[in-house]
Protein backbone atom coordinates (compact mmCIF):
# COMPACT_ATOMS: atom_id res chain seq x y z
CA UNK A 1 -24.26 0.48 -122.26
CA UNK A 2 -20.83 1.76 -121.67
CA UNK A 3 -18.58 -0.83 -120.79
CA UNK A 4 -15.68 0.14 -117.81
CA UNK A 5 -12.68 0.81 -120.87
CA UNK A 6 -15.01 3.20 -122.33
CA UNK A 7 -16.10 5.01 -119.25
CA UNK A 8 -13.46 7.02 -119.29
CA UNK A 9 -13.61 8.46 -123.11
CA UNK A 10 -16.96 7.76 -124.06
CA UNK A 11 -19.52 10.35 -124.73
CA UNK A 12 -22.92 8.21 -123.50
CA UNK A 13 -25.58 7.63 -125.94
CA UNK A 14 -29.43 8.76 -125.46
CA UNK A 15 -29.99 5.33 -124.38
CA UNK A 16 -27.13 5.37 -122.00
CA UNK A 17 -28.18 8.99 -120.45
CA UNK A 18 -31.67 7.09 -120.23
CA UNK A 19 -30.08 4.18 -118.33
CA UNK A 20 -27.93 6.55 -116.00
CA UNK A 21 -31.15 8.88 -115.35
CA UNK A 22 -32.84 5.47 -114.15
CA UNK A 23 -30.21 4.19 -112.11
CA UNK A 24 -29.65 7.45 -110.17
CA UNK A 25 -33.75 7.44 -109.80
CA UNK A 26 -33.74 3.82 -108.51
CA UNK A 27 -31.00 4.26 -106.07
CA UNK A 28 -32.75 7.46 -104.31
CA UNK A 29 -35.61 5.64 -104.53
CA UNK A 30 -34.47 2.40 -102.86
CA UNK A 31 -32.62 4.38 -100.47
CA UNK A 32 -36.11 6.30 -99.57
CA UNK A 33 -37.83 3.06 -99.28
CA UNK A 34 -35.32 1.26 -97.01
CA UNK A 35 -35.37 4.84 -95.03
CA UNK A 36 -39.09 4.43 -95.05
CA UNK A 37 -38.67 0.59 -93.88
CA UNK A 38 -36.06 1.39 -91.31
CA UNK A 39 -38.83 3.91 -89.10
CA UNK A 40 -41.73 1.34 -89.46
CA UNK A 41 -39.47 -1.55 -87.87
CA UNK A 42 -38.36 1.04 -85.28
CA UNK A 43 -42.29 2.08 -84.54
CA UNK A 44 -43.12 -1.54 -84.39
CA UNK A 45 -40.40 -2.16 -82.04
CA UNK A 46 -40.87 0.82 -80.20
CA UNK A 47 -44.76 -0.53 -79.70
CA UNK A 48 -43.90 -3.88 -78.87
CA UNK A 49 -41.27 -2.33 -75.72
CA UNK A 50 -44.91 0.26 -74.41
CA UNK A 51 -46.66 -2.96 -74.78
CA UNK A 52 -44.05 -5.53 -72.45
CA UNK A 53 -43.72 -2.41 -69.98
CA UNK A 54 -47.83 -1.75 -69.27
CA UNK A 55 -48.09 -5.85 -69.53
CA UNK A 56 -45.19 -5.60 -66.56
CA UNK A 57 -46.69 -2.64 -64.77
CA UNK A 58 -50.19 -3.69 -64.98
CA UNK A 59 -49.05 -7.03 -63.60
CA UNK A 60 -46.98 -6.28 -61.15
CA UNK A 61 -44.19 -8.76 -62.64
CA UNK A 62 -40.72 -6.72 -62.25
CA UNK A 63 -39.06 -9.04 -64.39
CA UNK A 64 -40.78 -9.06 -67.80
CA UNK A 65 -39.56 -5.66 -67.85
CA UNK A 66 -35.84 -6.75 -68.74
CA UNK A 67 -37.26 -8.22 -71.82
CA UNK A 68 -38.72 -4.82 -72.87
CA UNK A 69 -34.73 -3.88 -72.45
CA UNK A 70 -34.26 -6.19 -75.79
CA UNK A 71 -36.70 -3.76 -77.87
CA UNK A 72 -33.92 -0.58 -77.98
CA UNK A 73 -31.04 -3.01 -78.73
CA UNK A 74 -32.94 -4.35 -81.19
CA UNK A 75 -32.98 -0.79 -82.71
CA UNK A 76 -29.98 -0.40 -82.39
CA UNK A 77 -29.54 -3.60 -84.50
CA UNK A 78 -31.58 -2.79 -87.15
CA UNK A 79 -30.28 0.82 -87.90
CA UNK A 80 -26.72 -0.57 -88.46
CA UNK A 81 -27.51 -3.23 -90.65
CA UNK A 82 -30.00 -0.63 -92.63
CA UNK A 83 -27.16 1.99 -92.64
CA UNK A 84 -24.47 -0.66 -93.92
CA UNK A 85 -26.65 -2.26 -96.31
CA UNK A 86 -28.05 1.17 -97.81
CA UNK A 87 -23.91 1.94 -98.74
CA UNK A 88 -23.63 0.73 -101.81
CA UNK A 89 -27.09 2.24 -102.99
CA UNK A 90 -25.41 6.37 -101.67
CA UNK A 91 -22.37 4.98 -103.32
CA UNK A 92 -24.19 4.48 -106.93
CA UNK A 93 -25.71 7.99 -106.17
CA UNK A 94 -23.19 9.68 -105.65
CA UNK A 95 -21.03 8.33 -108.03
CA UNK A 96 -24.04 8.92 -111.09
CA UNK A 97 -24.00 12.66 -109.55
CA UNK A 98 -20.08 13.24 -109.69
CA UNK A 99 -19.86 11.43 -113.27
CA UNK A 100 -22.46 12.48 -115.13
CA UNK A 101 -24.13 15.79 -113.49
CA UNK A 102 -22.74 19.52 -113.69
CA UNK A 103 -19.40 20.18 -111.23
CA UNK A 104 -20.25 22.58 -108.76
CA UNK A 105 -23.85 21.60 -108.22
CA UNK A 106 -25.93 20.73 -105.18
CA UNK A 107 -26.97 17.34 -106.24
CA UNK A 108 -29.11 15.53 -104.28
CA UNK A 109 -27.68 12.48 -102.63
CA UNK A 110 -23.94 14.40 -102.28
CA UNK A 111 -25.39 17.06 -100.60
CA UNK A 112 -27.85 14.61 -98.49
CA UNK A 113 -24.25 12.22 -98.01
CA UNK A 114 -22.17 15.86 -96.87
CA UNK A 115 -24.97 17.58 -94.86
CA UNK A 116 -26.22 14.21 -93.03
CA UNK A 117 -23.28 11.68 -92.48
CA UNK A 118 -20.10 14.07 -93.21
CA UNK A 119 -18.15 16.04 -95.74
CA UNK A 120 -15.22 13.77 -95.17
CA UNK A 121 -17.35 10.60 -95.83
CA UNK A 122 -18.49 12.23 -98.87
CA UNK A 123 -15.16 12.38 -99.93
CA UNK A 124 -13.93 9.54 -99.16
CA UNK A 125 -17.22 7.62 -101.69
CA UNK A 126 -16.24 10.20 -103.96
CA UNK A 127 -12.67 9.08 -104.40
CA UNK A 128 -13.71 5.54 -104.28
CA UNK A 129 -15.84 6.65 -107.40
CA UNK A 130 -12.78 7.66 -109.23
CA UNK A 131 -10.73 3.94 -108.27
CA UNK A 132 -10.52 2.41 -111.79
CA UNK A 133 -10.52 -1.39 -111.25
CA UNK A 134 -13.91 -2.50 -109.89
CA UNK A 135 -12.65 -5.11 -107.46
CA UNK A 136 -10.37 -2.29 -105.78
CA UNK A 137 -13.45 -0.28 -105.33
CA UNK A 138 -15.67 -2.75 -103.88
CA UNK A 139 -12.67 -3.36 -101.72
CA UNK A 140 -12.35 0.18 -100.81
CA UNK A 141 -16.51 0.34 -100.56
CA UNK A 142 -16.78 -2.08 -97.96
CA UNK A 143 -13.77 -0.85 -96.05
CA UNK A 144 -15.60 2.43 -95.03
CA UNK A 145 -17.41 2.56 -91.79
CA UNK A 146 -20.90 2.36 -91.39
CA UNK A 147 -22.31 6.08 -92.40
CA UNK A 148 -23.95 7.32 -89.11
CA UNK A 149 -25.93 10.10 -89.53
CA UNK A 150 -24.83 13.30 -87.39
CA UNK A 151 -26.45 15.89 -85.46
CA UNK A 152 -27.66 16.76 -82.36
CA UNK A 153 -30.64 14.75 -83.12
CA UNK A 154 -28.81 11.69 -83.29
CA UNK A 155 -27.01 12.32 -80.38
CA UNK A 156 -30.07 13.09 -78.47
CA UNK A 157 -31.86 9.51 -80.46
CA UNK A 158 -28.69 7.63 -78.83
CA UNK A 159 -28.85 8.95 -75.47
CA UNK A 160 -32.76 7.92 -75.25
CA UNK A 161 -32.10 4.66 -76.41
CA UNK A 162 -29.23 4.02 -73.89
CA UNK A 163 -31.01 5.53 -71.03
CA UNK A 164 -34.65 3.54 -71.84
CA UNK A 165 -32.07 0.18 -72.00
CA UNK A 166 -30.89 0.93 -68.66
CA UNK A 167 -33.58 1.71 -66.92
CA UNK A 168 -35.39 -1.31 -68.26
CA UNK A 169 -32.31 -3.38 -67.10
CA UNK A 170 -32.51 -1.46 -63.25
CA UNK A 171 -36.07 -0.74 -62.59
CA UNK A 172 -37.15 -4.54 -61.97
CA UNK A 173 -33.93 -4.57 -59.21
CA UNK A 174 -35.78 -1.95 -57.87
CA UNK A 175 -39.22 -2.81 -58.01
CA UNK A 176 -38.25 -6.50 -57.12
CA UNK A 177 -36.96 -4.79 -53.94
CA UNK A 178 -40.02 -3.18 -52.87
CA UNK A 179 -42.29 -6.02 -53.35
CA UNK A 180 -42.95 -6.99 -56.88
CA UNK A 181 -42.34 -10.63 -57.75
CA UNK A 182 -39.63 -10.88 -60.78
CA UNK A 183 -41.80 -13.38 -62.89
């Protein structure tokens, strides 16, 4: 293993190259899996909001369908604390990829980091990469915002969930007002 005063000087052994190779397979693995976790919670969640609404239509009760406003906060939730907790996992990507692959290539999570979140953001992880003293770089790690993905997709995503939420927070007002009981 190369040990943080070598980093810098050290050519890596075969079993280090081995070790690096597996830690930049693990972390786009892990990353995939929480990815993979993240959209089952949100199809869960987005079942469990169909089901409270048909429960509230088919009942006539105006009110149950403010808890059904819960379910896209919830998502909401979940997708920030997936996104912050899957930071230091990019990080450890991206910091394999600058270290130890060839300059000037498309690697895989720096070009999934610049073409997804930002260019800047992918900056900004790889400078933190370069920071010499680990406890500066964790400080500088968990200093950076959450990494949002961007796009017109996730603009569109946002919008749904923020006009679902507020219909689901003014639709029992207005079926309350035309004759539905609210629970």
């Amino acid at each position: 293993m190369i040990n943080e005063s070598q980093a810098s000087s050290a050519i890596p052994t075969t079993s280090d190259l081995e070790f690096i190779r597996l830690q930049l397979g693990q972390a786009i693995t892990t990353y995939q899996a929480q990815l993979t976790l993240l959209i089952e919670l949100i199809t869960v969640l987005i079942i469990a909001n169909a089901t409270v609404v048909g429960y509230a239509l088919s009942t006539q009760l105006a009110g149950i369908m403010l808890i059904g406003a819960l379910f896209p906060v919830m998502i909401v939730v979940l997708q920030l604390l997936v996104y912050k907790r899957s930071l230091p996992i990019i990080f450890t990507a991206i910091s394999i990829e600058q270290k130890y692959g060839i300059a000037n290539m498309d690697w895989l999570a720096s070009t999934f980091v610049s073409a997804t979140i930002s260019p800047d953001y992918f900056n900004q992880l790889k400078t933190i990469a370069l920071i010499q003293d680990s406890s500066e770089r964790m400080k500088q790690l968990r200093n950076l915002p959450i990494p949002l993905f961007k796009g017109i997709y996730s603009y569109i995503i946002t919008l749904a969930i923020v006009l679902v939420t507020l219909f689901q927070i003014i639709a029992p007002f207005f079926l309350w007002h035309y004759g539905w009981r609210m629970f």
